[in-house]
Protein backbone atom coordinates (compact mmCIF):
# COMPACT_ATOMS: atom_id res chain seq x y z
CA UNK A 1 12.23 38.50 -22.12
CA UNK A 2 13.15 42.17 -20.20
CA UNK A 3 16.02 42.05 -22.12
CA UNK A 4 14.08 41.56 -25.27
CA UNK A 5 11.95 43.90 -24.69
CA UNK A 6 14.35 46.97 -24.25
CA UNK A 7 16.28 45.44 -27.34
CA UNK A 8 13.24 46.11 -29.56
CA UNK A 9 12.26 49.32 -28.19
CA UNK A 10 16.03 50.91 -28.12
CA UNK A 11 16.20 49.26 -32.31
CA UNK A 12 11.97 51.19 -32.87
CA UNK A 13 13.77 54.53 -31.22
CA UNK A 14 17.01 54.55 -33.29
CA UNK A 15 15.49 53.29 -36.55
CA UNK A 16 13.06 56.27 -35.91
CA UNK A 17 15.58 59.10 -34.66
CA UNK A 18 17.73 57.31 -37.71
CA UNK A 19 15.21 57.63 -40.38
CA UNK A 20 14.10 61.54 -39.60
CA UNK A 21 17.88 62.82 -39.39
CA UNK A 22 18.35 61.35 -42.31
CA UNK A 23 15.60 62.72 -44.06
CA UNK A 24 16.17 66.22 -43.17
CA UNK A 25 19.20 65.67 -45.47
CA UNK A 26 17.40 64.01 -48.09
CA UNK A 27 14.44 66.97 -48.24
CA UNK A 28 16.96 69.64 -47.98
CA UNK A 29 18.75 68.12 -50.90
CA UNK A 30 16.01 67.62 -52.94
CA UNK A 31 14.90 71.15 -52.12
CA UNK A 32 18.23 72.45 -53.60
CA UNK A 33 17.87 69.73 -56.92
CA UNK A 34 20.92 67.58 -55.38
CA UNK A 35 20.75 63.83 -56.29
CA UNK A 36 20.18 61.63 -53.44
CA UNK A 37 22.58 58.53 -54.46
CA UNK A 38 21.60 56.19 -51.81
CA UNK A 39 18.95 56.44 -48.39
CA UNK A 40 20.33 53.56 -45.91
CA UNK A 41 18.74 53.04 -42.48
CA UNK A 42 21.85 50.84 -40.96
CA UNK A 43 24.73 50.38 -42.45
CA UNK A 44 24.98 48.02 -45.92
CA UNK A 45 29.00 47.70 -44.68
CA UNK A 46 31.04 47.46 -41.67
CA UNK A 47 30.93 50.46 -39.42
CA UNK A 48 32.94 53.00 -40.14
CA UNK A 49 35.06 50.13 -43.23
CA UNK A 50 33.17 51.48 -46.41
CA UNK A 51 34.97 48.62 -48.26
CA UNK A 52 33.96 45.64 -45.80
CA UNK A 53 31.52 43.40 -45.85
CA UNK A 54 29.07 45.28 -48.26
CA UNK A 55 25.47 44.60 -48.44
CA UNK A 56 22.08 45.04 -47.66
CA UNK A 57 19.00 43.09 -45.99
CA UNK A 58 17.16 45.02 -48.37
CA UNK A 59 17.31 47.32 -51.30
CA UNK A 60 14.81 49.01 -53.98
CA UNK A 61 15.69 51.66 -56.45
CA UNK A 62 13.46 54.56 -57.47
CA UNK A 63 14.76 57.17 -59.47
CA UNK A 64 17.79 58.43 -58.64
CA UNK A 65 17.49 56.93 -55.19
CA UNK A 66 18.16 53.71 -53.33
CA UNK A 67 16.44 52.72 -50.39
CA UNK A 68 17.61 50.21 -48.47
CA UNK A 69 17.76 48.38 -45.18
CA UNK A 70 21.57 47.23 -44.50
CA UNK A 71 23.17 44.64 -42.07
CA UNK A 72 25.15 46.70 -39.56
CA UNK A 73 22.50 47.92 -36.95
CA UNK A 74 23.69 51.52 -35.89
CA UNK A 75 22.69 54.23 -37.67
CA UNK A 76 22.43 55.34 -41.15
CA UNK A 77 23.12 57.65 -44.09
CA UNK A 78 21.99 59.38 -47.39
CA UNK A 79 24.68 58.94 -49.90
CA UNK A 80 24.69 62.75 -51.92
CA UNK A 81 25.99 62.69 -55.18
CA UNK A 82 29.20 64.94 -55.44
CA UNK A 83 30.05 64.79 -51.41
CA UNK A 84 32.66 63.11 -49.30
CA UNK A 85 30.81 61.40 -46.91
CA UNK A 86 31.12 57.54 -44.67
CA UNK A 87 31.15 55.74 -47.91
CA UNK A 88 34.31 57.50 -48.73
CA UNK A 89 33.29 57.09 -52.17
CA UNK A 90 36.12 59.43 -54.06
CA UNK A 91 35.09 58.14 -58.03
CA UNK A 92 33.19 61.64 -58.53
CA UNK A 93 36.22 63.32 -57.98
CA UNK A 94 37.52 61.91 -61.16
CA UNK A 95 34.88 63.75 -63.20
CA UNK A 96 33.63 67.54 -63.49
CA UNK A 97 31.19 68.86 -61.12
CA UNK A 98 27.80 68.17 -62.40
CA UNK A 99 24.82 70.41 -61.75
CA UNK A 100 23.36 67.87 -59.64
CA UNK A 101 26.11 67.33 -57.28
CA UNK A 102 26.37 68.93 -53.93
CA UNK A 103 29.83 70.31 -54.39
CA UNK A 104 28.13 72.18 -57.26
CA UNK A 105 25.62 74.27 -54.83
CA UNK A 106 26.27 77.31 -53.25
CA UNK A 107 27.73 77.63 -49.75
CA UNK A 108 25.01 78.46 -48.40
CA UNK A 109 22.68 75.71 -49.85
CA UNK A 110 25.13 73.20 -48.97
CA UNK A 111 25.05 74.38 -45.02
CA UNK A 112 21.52 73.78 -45.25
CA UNK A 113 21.88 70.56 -46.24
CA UNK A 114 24.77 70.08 -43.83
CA UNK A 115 22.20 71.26 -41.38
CA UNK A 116 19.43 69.50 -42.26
CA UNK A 117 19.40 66.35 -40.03
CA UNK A 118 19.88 68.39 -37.04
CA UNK A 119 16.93 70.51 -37.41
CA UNK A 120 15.03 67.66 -38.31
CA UNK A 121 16.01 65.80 -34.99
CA UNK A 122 15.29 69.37 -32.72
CA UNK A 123 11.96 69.41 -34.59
CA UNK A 124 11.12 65.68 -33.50
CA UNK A 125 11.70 66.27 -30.06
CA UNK A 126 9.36 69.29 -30.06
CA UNK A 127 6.83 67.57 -31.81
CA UNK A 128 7.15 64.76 -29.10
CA UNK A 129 7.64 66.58 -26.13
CA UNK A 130 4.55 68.70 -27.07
CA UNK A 131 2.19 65.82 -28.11
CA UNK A 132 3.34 64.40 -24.69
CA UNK A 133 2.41 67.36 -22.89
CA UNK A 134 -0.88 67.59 -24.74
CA UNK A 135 -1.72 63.27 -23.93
CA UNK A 136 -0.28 62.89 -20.54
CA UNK A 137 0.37 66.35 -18.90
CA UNK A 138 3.32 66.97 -16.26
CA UNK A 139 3.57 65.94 -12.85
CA UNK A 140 5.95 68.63 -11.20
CA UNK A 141 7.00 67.63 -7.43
CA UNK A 142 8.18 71.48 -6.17
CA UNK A 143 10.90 70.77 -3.50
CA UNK A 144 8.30 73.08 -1.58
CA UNK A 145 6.02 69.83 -1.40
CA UNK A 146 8.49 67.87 0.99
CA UNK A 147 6.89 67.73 3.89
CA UNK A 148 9.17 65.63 6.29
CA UNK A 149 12.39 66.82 4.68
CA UNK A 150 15.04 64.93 2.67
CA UNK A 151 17.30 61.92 3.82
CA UNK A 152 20.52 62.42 3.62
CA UNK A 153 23.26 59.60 3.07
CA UNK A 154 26.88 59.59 3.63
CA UNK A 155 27.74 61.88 0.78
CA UNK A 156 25.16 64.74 1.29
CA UNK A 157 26.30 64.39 5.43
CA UNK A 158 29.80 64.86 4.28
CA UNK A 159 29.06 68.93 3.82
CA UNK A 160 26.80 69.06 6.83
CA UNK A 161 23.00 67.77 5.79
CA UNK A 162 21.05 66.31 8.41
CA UNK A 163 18.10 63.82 8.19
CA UNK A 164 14.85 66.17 8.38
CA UNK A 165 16.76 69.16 6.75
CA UNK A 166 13.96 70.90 4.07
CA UNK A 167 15.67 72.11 0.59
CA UNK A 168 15.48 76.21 -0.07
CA UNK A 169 17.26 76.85 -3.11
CA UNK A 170 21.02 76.69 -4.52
CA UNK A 171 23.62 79.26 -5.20
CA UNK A 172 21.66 82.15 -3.67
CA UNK A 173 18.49 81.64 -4.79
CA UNK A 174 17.44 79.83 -7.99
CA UNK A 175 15.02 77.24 -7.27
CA UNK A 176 15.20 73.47 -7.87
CA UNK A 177 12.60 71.63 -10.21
CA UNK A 178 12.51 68.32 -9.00
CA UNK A 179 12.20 67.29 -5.56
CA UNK A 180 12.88 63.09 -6.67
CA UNK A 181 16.01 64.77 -8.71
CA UNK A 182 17.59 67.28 -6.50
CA UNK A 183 21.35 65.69 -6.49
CA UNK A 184 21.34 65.31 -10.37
CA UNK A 185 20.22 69.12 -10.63
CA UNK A 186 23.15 70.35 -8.51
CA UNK A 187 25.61 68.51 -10.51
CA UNK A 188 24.49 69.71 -13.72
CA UNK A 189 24.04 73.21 -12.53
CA UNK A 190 27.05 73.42 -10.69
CA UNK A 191 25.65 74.09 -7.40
CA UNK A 192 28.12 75.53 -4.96
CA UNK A 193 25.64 76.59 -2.12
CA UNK A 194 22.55 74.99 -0.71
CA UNK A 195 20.11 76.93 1.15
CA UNK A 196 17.97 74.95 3.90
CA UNK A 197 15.47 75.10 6.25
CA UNK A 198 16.79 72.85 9.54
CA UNK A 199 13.66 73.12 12.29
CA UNK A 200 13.00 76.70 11.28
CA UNK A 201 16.31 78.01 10.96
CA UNK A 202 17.41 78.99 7.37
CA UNK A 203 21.31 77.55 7.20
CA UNK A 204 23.61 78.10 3.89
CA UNK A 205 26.25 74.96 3.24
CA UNK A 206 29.01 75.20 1.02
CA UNK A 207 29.11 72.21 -1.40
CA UNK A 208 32.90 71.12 -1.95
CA UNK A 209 33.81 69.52 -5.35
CA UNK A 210 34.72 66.38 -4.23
CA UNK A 211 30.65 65.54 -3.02
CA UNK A 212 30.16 65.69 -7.05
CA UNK A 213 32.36 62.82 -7.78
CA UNK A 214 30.48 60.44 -5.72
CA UNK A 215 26.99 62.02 -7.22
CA UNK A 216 28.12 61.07 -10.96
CA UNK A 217 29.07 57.67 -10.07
CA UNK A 218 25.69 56.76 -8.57
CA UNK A 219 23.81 58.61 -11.06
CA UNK A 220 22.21 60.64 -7.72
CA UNK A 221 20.91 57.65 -6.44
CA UNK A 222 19.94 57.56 -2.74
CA UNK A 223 22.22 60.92 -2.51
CA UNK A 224 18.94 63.13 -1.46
CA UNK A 225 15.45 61.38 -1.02
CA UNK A 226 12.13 62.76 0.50
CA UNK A 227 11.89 61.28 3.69
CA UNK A 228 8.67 58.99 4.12
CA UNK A 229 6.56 57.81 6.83
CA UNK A 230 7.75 54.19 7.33
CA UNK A 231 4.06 52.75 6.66
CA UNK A 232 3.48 49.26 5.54
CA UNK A 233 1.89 48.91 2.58
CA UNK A 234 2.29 44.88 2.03
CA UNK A 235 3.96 42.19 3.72
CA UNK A 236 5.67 38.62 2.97
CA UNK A 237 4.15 35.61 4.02
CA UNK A 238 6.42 34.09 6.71
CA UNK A 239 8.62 36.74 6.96
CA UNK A 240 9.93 38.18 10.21
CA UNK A 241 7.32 40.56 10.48
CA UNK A 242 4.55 38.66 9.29
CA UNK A 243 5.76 36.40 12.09
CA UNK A 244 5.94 39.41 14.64
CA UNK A 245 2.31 40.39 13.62
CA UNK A 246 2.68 42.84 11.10
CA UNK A 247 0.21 44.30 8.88
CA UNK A 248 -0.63 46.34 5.98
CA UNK A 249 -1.19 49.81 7.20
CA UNK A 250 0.79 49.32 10.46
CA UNK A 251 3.29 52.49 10.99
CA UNK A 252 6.33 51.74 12.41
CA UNK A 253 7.75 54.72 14.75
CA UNK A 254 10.33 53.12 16.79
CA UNK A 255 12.88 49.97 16.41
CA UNK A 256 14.55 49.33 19.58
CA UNK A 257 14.69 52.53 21.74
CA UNK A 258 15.25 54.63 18.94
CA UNK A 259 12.97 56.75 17.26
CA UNK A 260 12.31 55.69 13.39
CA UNK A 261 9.29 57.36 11.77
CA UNK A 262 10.69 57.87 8.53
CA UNK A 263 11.62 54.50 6.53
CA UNK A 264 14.78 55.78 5.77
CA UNK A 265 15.74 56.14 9.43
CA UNK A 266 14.38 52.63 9.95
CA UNK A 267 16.27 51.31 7.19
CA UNK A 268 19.34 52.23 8.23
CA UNK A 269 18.96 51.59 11.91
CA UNK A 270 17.72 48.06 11.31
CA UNK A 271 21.24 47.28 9.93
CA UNK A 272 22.50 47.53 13.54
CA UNK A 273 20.20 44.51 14.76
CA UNK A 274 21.02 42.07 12.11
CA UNK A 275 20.80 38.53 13.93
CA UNK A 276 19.67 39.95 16.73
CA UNK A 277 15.87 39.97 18.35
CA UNK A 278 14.44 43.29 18.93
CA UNK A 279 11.12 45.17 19.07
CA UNK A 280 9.38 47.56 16.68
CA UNK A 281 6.91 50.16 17.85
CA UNK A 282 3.93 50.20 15.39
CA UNK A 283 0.63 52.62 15.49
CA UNK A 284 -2.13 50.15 13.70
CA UNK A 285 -5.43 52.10 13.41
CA UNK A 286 -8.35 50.43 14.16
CA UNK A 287 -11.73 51.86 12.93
CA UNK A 288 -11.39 55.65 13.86
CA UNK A 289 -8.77 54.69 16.66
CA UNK A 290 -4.61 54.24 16.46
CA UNK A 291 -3.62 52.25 19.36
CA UNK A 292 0.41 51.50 19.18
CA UNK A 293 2.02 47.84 19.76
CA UNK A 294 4.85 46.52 20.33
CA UNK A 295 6.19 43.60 17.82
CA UNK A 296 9.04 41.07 18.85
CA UNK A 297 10.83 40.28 15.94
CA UNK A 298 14.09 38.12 15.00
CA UNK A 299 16.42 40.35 12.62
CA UNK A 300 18.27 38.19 10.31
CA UNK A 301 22.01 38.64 8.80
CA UNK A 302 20.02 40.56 5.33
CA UNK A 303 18.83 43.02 7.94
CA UNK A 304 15.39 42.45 5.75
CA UNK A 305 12.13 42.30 7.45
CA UNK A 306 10.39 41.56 4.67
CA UNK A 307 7.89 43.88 4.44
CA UNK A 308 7.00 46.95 1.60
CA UNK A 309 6.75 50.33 2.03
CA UNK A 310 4.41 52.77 0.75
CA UNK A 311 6.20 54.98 -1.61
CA UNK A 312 3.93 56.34 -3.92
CA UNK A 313 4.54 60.01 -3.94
CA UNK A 314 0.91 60.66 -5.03
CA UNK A 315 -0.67 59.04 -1.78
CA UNK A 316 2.18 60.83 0.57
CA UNK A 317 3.07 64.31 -1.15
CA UNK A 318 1.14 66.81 -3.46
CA UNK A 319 2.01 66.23 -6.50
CA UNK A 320 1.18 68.94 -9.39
CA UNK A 321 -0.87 67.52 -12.14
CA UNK A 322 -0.34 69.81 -15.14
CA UNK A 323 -2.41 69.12 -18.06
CA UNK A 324 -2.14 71.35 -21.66
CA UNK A 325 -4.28 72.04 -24.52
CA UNK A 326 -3.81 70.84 -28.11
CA UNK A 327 -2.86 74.57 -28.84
CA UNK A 328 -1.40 75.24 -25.57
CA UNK A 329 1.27 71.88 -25.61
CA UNK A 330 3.27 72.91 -28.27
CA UNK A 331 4.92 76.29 -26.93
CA UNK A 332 5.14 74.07 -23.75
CA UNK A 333 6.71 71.85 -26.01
CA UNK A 334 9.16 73.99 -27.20
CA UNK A 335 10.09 75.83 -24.37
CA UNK A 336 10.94 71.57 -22.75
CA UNK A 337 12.85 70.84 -26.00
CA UNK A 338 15.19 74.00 -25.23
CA UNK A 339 14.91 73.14 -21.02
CA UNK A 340 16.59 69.41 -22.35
CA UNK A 341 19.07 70.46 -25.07
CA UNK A 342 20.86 73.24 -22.34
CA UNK A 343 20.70 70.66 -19.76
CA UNK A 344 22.51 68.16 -21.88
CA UNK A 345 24.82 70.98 -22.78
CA UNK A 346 26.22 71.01 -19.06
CA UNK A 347 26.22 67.15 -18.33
CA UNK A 348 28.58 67.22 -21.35
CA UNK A 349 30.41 69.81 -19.40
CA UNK A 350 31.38 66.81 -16.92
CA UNK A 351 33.34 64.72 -19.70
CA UNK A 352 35.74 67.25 -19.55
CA UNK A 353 36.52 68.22 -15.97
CA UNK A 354 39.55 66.33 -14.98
CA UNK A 355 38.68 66.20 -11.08
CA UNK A 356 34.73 65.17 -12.11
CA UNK A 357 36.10 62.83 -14.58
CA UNK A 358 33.12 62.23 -16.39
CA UNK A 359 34.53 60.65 -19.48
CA UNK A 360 33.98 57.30 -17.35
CA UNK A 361 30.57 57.85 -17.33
CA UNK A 362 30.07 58.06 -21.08
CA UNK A 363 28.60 54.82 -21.98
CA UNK A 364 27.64 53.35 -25.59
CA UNK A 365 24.65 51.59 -27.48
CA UNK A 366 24.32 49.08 -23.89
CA UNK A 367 24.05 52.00 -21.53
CA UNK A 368 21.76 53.44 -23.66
CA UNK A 369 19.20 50.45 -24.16
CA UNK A 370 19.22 49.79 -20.36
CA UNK A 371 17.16 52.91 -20.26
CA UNK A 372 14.42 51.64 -21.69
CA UNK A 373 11.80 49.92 -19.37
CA UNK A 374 12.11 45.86 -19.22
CA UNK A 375 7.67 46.30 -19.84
CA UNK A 376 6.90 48.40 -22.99
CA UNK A 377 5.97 51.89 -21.60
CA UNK A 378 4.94 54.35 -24.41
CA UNK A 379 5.24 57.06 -22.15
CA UNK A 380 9.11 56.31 -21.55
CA UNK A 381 9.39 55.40 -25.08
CA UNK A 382 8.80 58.70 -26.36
CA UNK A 383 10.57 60.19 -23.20
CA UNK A 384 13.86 58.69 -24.07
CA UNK A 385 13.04 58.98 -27.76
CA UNK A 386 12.70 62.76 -27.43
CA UNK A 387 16.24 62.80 -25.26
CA UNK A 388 17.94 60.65 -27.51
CA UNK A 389 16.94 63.08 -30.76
CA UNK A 390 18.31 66.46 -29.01
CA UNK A 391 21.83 64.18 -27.46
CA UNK A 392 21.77 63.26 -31.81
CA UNK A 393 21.45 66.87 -32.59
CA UNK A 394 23.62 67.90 -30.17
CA UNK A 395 26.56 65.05 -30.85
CA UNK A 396 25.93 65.68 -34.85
CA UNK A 397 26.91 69.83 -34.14
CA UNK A 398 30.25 68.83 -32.94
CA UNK A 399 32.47 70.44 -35.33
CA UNK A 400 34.45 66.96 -35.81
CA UNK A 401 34.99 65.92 -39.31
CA UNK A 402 32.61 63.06 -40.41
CA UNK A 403 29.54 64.87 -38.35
CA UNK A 404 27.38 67.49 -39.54
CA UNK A 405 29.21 69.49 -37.56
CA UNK A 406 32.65 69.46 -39.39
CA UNK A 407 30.83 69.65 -42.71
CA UNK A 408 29.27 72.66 -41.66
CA UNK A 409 31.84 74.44 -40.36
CA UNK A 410 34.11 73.90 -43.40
CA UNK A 411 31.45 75.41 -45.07
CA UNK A 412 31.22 78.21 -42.92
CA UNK A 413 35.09 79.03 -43.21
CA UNK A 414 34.31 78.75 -47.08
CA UNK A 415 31.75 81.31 -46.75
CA UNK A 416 33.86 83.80 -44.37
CA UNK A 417 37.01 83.67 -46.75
CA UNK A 418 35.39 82.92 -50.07
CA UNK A 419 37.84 79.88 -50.86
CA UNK A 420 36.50 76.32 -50.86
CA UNK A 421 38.70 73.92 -49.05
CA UNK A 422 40.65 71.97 -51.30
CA UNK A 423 38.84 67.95 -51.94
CA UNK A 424 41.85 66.01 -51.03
CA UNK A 425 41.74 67.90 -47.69
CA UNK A 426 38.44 67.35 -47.20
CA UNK A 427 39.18 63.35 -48.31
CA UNK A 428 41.51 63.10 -45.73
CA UNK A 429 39.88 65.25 -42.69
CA UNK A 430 36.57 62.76 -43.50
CA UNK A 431 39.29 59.80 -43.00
CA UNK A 432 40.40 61.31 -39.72
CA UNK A 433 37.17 62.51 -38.22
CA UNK A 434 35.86 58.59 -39.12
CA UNK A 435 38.83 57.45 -36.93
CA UNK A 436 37.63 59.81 -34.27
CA UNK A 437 34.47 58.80 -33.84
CA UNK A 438 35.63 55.00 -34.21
CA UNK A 439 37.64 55.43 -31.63
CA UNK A 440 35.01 57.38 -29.43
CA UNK A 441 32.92 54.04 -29.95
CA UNK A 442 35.64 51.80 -28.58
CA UNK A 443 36.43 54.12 -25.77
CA UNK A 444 32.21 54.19 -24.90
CA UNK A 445 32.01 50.33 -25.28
CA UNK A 446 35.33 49.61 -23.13
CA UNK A 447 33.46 51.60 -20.75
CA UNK A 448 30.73 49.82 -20.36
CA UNK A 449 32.40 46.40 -20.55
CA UNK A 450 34.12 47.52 -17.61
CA UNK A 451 31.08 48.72 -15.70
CA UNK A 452 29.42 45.23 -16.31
CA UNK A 453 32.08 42.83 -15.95
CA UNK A 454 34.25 44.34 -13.63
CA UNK A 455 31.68 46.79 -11.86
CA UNK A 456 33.65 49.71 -11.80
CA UNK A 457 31.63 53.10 -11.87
């Protein structure tokens, strides 16, 4: 059922993002008196084989235009009368431009046109981001807010963090946004320096290279957390520590003889005791008193006591709760939708570094749907929807032939030296950019087959 569940919300966001790009083709076409031949959400033939297995699921004709619903789940198109596009349909070239063809337009109305679908995807993810802003607000945890410090694993120990350390700044001074996303935020920005408070002192560490490798694999994961209080906030029925005496609320401060107040600590200690007995210190409030205990406790091979931890970050930090007018949200809105699309400027920065080697990160339609939450959550709906419509605008600007991005700058080059490019060139750069972005697919999917069948990160 998860699975089902993220199925139907990644096909709503696609056949949404899909629909919109799409359109901002159709209106700008329209706009410019250009026949719209065909408006497809999926393909009515076999991705990117014009020729294969044509048809649709459904199809209506009105006017000059037919809508339809094809087979072939991923994506879309408009079909515009007089242009090369992924139905490689050549049979106008036959005939003499007609007035209502695109290659009869001017340059410039055909870059708008070209255009078209990316504006029309930067404008949804405004309009979401600042309708977000407006219904739900922000929450904004300022690194500032950490009160106990970060936790630092192997990686982030590697350059000389320590467990406690508080987070300053990076590269001399520019500030980090999110405390829960501090490792993703230096590998996007290219953080070389760290600046950090350790027990008062202010300390700068250099950040080699290689920490960045092991940050993209895990996605930041684990790489720098807040420290929390190890508190109990629930605990299993005939688990170890139920059967030591533990309770919700207890506070565990010491395992052994060593000092654990933070759950992290804890958690990695306990892995030192597994199949072994041992004691926990715990400060249990009574009324308006704490009195601590000690709790005997058998550690078995998991190294799992069996216990929860509380780890809402509402209940143990400040959190900023940001809320926006109607008015207010959408220059909010905007000023997001720009924050996102240079962000995901720089992570695509990482596909090309050949020590990074982010190109094994790239993942296709499976990585993409196991974003979505295995419960329908509106809020990460639109979240990811938004995303997903700036990557599309961004991916579409790619000067590759077959994207909006070749056909625009061809028409750009045509504008600069006032000589279209010839049509059998432009036949046989669409051919090549469609084997391009085949073969980007392919690479994408082998990727992830790899991640989930063979694990490799």
């Amino acid at each position: 059922m998860d699975t089902l569940i993220r199925v139907a919300q990644f096909i709503l966001s696609l056949s949404i993002l899909v629909v919109l790009h799409e359109f901002g083709h159709y209106i700008t076409a329209r706009m410019f008196k250009t026949r719209v031949e065909k408006f497809y959400l999926f393909f009515d033939f076999l991705f990117p084989f014009p020729n294969l297995l044509n048809f649709a699921l459904f199809k209506k004709k009105i006017g000059d235009t037919e809508y339809g619903l094809g087979w072939f789940p991923l994506g879309g198109y408009v079909k515009i009368a007089g242009m090369i596009d992924e139905s490689m349909d050549e049979e106008f070239l036959k005939s003499e431009p007609q007035p209502w063809e695109f290659r009869s337009k001017k340059a410039w109305q055909r870059l708008i046109i070209m255009l078209g679908g990316i504006t029309m995807n930067v404008i949804l993810a405004w309009v979401i981001y600042s309708l977000m802003l407006y219904y739900w607000g922000e929450s904004r945890f300022p690194v500032e807010n950490v009160k106990y410090g970060f936790a630092a694993d192997s990686t982030a120990q590697s350059f000389g963090l320590m467990d406690g350390d508080k987070i300053i700044s990076y590269n001399g001074g520019k500030k980090f946004k999110n405390a829960d996303k501090v490792g993703l935020e230096m590998l996007i920005n290219n953080a070389k320096t760290l600046e950090i408070d350790r027990a008062g002192e202010k300390k700068t560490l250099t950040i080699p290279k290689s920490v960045y490798k092991d940050i993209l694999a895990n996605k930041g994961d684990g790489f720098m957390v807040p420290l929390i209080p190890c508190v109990v906030d629930s605990v299993k029925p005939e688990s170890p520590l139920a059967k030591a005496g533990g309770k919700k609320g207890d506070r565990i401060i010491q395992l052994d003889s060593i000092h654990t107040e933070y759950y992290q600590q804890f958690k990695k200690e306990l892995k030192n005791f597994k199949g072994t007995s041992t004691s926990v210190l715990v400060e249990r409030a009574d009324g308006n008193k704490k009195d601590t205990m000690r709790l005997d406790v058998a550690v078995p091979d998991s190294a799992i006591l069996g216990f929860y931890v509380e780890n809402d970050p509402g209940k143990i930090f400040t959190i900023d709760e940001i809320h926006y007018g109607f008015f207010e949200s959408f220059p909010m809105g905007a000023k997001k939708t720009y924050e996102q699309f240079i962000g995901y400027t720089k992570q695509i920065r990482l596909i090309f570094d050949p020590e990074l080697k982010g190109y094994k990160q790239v993942g296709s339609f499976f990585t993409i749907g196991q974003q979505f939450s295995a419960r329908w959550d509106w809020q990460r709906f639109w979240m990811l929807t938004a995303f997903l419509s700036i990557a599309l605008a961004f991916v579409n600007l790619l000067p590759i032939p077959g994207l909006d991005g070749g056909h625009a700058l061809f028409t750009l080059v045509e504008m600069v030296t006032g000589r279209a490019p010839n049509e059998k060139f432009l036949e046989r750069a669409q051919m090549v950019g469609m084997i391009i972005i085949f073969g980007l697919m392919i690479f994408a999917l082998s990727n992830d087959v790899l991640r989930i069948f063979f694990g490799r990160h």
